[in-house]
PDB file of N, CA and C in Angstrom:
ATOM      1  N   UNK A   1     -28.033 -11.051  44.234  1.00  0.00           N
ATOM      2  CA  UNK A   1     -28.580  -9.977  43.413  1.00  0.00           C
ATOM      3  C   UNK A   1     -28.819  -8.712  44.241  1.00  0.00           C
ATOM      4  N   UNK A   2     -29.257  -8.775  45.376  1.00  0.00           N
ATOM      5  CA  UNK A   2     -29.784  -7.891  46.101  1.00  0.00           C
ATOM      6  C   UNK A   2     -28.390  -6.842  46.655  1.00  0.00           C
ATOM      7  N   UNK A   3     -27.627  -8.106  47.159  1.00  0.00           N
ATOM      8  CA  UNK A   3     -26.049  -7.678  47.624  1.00  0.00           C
ATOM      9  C   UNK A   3     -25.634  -6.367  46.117  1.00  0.00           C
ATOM     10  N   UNK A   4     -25.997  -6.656  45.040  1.00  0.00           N
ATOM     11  CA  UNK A   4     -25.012  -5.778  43.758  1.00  0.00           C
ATOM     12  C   UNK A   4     -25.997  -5.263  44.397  1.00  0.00           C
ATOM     13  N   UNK A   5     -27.518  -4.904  43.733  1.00  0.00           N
ATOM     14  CA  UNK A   5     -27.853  -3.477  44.067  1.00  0.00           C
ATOM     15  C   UNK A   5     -27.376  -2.752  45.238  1.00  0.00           C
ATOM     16  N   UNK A   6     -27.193  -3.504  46.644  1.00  0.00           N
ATOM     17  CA  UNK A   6     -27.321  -2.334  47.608  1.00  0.00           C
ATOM     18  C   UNK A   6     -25.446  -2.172  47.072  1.00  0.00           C
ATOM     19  N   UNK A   7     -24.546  -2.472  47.032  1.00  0.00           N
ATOM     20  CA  UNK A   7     -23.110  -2.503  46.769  1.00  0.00           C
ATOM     21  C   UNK A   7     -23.113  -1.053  45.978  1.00  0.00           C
ATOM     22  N   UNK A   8     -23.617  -1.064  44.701  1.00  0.00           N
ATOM     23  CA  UNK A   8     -24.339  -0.306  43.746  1.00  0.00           C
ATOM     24  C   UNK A   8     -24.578   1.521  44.711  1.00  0.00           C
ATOM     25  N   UNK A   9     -25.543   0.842  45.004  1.00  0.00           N
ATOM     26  CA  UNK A   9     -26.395   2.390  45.973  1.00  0.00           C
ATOM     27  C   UNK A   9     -24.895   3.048  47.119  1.00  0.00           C
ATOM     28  N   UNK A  10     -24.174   2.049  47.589  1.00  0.00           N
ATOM     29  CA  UNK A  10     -23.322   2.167  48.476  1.00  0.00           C
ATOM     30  C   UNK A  10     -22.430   3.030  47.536  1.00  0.00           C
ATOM     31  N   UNK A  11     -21.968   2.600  46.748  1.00  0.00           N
ATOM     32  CA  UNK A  11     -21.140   3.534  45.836  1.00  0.00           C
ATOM     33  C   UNK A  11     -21.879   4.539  45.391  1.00  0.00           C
ATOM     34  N   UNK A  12     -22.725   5.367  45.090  1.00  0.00           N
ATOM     35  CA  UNK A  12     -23.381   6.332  45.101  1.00  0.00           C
ATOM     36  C   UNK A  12     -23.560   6.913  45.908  1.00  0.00           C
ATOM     37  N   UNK A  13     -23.811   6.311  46.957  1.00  0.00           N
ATOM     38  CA  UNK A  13     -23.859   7.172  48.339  1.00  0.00           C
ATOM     39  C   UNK A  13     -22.655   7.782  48.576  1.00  0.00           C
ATOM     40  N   UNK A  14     -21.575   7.092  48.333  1.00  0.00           N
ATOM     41  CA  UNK A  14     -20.148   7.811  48.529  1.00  0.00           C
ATOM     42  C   UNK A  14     -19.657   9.115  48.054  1.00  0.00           C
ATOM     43  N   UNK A  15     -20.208   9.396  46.939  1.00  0.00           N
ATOM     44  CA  UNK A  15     -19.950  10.595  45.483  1.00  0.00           C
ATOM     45  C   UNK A  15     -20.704  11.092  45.809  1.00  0.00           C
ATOM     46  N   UNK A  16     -22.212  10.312  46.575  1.00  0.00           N
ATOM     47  CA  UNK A  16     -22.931  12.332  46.746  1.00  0.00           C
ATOM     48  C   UNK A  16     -22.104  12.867  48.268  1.00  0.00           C
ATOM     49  N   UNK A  17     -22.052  11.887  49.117  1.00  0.00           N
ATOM     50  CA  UNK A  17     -21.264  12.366  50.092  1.00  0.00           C
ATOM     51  C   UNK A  17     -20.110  13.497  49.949  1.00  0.00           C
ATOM     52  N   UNK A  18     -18.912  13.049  49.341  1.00  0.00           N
ATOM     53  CA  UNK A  18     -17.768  13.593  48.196  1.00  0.00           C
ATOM     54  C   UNK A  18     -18.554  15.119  47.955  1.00  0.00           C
ATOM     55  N   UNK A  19     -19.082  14.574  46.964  1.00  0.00           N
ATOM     56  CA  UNK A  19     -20.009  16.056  46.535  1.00  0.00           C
ATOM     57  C   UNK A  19     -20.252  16.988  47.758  1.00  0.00           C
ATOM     58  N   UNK A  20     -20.927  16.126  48.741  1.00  0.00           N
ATOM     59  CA  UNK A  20     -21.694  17.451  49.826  1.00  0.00           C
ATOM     60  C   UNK A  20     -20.198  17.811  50.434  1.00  0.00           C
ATOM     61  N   UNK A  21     -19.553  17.250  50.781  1.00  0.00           N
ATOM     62  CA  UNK A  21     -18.126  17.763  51.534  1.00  0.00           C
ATOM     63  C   UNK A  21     -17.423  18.962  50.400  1.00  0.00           C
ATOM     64  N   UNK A  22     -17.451  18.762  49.060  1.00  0.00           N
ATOM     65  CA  UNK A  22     -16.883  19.913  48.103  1.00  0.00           C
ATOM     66  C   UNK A  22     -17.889  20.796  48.283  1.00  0.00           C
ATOM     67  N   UNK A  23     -19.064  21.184  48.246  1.00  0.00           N
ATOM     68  CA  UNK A  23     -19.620  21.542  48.905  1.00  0.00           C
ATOM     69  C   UNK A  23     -19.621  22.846  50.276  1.00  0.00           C
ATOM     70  N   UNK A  24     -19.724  21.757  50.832  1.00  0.00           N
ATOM     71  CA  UNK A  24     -19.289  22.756  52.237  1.00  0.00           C
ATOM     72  C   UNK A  24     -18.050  23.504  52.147  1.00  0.00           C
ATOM     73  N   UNK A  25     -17.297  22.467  51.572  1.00  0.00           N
ATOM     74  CA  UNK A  25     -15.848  23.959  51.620  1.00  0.00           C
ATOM     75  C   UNK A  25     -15.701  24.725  51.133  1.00  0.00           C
ATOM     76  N   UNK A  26     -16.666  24.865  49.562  1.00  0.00           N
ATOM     77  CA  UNK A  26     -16.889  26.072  48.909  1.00  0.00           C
ATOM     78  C   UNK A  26     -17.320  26.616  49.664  1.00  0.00           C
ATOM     79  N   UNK A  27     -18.551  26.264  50.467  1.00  0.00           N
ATOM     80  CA  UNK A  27     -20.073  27.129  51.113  1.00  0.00           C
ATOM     81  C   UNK A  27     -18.884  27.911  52.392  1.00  0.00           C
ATOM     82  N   UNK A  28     -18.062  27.450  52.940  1.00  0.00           N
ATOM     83  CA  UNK A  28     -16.908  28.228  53.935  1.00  0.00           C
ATOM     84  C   UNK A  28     -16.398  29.034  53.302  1.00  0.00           C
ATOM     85  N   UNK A  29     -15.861  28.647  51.886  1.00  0.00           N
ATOM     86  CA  UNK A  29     -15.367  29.798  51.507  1.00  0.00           C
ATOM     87  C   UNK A  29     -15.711  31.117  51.258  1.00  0.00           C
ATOM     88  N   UNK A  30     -17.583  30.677  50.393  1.00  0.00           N
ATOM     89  CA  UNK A  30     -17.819  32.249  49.899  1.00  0.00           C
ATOM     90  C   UNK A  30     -18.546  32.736  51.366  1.00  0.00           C
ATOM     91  N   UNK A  31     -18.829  31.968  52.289  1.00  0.00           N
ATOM     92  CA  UNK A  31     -18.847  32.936  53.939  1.00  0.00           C
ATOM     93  C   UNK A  31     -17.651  33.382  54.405  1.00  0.00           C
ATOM     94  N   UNK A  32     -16.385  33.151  54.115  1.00  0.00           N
ATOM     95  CA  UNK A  32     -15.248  33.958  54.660  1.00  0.00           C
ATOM     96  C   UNK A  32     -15.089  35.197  53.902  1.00  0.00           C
ATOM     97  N   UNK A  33     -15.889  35.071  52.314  1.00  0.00           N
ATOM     98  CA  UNK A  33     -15.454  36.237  51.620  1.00  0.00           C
ATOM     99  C   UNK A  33     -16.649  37.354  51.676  1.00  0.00           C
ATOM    100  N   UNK A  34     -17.938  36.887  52.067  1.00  0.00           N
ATOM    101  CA  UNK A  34     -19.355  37.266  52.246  1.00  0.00           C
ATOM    102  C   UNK A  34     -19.266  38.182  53.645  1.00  0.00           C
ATOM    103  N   UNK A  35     -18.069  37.865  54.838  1.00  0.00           N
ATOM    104  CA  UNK A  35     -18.097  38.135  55.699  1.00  0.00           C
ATOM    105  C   UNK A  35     -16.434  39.406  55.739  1.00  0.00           C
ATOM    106  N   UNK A  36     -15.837  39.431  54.871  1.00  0.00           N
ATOM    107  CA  UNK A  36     -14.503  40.251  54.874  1.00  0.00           C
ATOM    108  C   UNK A  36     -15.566  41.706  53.728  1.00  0.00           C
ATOM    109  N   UNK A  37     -16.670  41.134  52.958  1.00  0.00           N
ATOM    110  CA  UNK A  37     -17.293  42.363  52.261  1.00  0.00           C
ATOM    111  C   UNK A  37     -19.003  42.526  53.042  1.00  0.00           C
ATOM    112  N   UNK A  38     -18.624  42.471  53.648  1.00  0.00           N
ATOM    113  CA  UNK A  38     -20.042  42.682  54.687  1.00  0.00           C
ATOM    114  C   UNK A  38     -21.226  42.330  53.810  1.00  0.00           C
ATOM    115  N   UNK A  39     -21.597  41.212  53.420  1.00  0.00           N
ATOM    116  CA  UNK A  39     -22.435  40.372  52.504  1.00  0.00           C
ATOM    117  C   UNK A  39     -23.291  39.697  53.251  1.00  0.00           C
ATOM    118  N   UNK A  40     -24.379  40.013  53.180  1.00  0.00           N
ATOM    119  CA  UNK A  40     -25.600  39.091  54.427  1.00  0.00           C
ATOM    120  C   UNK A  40     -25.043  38.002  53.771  1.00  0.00           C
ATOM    121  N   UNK A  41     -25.567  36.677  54.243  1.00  0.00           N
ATOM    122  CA  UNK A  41     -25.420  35.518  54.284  1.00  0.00           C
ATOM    123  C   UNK A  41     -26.356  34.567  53.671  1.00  0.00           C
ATOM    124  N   UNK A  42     -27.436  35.062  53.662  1.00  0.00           N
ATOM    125  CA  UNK A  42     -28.404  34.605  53.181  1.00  0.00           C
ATOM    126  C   UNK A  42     -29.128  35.626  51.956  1.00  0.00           C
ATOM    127  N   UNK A  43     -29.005  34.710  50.518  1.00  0.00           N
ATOM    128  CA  UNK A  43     -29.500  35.226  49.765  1.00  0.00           C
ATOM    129  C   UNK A  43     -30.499  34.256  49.001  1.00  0.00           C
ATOM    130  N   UNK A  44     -31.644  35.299  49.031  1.00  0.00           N
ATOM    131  CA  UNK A  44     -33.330  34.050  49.192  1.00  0.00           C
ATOM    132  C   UNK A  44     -33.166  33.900  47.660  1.00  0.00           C
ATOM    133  N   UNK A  45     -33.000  35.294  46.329  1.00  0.00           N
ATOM    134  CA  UNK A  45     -32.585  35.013  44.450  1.00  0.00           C
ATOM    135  C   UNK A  45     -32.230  34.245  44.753  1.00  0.00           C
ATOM    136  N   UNK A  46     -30.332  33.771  44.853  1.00  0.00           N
ATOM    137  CA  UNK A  46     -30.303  32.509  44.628  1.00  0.00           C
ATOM    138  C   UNK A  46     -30.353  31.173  45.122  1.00  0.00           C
ATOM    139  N   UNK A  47     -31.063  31.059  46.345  1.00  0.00           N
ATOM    140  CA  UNK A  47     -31.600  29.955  46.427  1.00  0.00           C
ATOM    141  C   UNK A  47     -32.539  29.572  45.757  1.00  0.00           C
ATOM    142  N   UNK A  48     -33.488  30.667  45.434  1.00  0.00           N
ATOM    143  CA  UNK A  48     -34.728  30.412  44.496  1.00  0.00           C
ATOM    144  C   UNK A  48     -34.201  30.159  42.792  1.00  0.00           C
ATOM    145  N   UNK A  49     -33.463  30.314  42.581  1.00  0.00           N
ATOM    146  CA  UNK A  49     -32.796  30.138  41.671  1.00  0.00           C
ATOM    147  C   UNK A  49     -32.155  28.782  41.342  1.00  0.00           C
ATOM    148  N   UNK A  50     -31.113  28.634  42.477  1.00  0.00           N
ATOM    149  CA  UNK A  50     -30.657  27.062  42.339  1.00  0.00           C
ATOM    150  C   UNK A  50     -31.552  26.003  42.149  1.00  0.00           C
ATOM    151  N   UNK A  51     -32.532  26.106  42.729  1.00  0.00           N
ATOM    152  CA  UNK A  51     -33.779  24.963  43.329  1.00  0.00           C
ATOM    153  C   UNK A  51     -34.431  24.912  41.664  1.00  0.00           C
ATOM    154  N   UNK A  52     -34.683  25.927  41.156  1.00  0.00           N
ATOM    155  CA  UNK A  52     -34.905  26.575  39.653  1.00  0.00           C
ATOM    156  C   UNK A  52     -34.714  25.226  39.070  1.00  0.00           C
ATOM    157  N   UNK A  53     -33.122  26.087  38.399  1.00  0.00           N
ATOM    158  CA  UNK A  53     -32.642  25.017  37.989  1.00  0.00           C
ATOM    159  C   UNK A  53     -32.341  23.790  37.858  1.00  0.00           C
ATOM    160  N   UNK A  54     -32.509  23.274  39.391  1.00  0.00           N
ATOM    161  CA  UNK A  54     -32.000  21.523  39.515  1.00  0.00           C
ATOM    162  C   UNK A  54     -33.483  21.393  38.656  1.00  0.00           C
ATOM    163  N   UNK A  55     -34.377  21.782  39.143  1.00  0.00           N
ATOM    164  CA  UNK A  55     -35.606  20.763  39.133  1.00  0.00           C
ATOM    165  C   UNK A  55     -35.885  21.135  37.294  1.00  0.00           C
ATOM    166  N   UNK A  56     -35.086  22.243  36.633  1.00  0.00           N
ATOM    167  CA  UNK A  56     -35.274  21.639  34.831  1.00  0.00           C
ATOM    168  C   UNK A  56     -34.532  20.729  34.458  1.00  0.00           C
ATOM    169  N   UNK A  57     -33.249  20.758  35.669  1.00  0.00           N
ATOM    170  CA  UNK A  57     -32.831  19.226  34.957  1.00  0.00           C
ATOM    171  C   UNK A  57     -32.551  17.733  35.560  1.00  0.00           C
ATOM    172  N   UNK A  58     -33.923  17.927  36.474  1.00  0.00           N
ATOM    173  CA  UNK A  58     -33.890  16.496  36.939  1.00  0.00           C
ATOM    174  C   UNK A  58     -35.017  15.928  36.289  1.00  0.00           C
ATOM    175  N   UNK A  59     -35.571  14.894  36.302  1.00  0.00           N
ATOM    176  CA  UNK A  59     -36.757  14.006  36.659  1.00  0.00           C
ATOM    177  C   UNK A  59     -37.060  13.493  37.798  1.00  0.00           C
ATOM    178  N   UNK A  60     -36.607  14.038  39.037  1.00  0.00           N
ATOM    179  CA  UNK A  60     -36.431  14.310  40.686  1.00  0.00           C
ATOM    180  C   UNK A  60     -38.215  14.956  40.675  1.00  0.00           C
ATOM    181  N   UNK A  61     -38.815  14.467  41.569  1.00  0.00           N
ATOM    182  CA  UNK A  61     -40.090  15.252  41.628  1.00  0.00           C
ATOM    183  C   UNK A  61     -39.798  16.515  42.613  1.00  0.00           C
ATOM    184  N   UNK A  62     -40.250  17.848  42.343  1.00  0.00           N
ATOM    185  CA  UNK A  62     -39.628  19.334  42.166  1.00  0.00           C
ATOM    186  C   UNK A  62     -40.089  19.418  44.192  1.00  0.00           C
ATOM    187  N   UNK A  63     -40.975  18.656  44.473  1.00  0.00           N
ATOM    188  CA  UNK A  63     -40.998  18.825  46.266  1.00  0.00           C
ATOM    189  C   UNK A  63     -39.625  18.116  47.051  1.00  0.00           C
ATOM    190  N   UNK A  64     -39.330  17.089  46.415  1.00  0.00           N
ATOM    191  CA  UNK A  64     -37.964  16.375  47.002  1.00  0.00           C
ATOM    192  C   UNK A  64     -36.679  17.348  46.699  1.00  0.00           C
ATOM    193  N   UNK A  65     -36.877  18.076  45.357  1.00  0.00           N
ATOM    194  CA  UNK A  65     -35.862  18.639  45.304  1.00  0.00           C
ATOM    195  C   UNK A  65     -35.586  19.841  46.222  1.00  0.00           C
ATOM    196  N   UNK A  66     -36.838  20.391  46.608  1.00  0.00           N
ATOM    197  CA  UNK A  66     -36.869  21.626  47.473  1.00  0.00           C
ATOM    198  C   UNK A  66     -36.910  21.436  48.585  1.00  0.00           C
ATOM    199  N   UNK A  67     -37.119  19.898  49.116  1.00  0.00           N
ATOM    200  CA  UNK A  67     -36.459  19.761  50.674  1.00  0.00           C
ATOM    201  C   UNK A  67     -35.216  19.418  50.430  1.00  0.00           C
ATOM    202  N   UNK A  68     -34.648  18.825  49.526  1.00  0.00           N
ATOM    203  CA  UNK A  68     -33.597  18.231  49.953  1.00  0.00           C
ATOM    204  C   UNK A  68     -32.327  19.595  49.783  1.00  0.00           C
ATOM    205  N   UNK A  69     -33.002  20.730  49.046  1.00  0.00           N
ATOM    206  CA  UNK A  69     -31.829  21.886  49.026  1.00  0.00           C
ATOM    207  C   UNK A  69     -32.286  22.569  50.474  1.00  0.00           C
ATOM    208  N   UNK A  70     -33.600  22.701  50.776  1.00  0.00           N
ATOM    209  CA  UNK A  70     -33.865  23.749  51.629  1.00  0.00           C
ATOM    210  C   UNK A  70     -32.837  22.991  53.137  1.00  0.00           C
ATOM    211  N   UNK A  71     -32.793  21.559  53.643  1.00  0.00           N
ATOM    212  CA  UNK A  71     -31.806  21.165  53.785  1.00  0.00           C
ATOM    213  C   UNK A  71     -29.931  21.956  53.778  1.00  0.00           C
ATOM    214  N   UNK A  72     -29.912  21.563  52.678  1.00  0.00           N
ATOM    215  CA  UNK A  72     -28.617  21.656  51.955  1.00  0.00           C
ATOM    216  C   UNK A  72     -28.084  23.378  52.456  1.00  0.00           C
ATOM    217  N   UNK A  73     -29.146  24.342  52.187  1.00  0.00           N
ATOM    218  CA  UNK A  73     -28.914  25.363  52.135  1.00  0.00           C
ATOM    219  C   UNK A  73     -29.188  25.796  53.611  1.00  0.00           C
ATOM    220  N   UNK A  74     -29.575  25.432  54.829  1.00  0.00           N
ATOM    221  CA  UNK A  74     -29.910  25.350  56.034  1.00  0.00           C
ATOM    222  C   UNK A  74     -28.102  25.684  56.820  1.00  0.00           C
ATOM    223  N   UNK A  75     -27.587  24.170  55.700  1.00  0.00           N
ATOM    224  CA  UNK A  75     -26.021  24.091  56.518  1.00  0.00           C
ATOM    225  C   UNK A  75     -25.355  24.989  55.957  1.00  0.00           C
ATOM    226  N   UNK A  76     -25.520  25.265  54.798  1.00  0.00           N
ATOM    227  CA  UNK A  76     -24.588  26.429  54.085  1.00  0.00           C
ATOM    228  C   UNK A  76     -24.641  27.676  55.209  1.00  0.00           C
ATOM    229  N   UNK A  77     -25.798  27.901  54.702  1.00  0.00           N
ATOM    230  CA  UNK A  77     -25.955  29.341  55.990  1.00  0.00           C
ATOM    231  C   UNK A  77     -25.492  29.145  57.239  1.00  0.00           C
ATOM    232  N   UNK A  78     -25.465  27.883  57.667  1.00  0.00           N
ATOM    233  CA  UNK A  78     -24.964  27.874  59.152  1.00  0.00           C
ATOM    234  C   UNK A  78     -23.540  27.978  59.176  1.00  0.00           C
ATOM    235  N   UNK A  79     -22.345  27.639  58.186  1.00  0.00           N
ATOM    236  CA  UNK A  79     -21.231  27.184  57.948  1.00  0.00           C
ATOM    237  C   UNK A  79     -20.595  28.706  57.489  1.00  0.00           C
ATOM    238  N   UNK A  80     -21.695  29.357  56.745  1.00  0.00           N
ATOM    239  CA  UNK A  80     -21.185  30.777  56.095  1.00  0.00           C
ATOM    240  C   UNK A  80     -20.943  31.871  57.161  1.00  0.00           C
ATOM    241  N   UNK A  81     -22.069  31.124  58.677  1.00  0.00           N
ATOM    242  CA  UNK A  81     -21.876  32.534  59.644  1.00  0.00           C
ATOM    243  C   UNK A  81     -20.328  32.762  60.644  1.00  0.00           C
TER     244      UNK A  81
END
């Protein structure tokens, strides 16, 4: 029993992985284009914005969600410079 759940979680773990890698290659992209139109790199709207949104449509409690972007958005910026 225990084996399906973690099997379970293992496959989930894979797709958010998936996810964070689509991800990053967007987050390269709009820094190659952020950086050809002289676009700071860091924009605090929409991060405050994204974080916004996840947390109307999760049932994620709204502090996990804001580490786990402030995270997320840590590498973006690093990947965009």
């Amino acid at each position: 029993m225990l084996d399906r759940f973690r099997r379970k979680i293992d496959a989930v773990d894979g797709k958010i992985i998936s996810l964070l890698e689509k991800r990053d290659k967007i987050s390269r992209d709009i820094g190659k284009y952020k950086k050809r139109n002289k676009i700071p790199v860091r924009d605090i709207f929409r991060e405050k914005e994204i974080v916004k949104n996840v947390i109307k449509k999760t049932s994620l409690e709204p502090k996990f969600i804001k580490s786990l972007y402030k995270i997320i958005f840590k590498f973006s910026r690093k990947v965009q410079k």
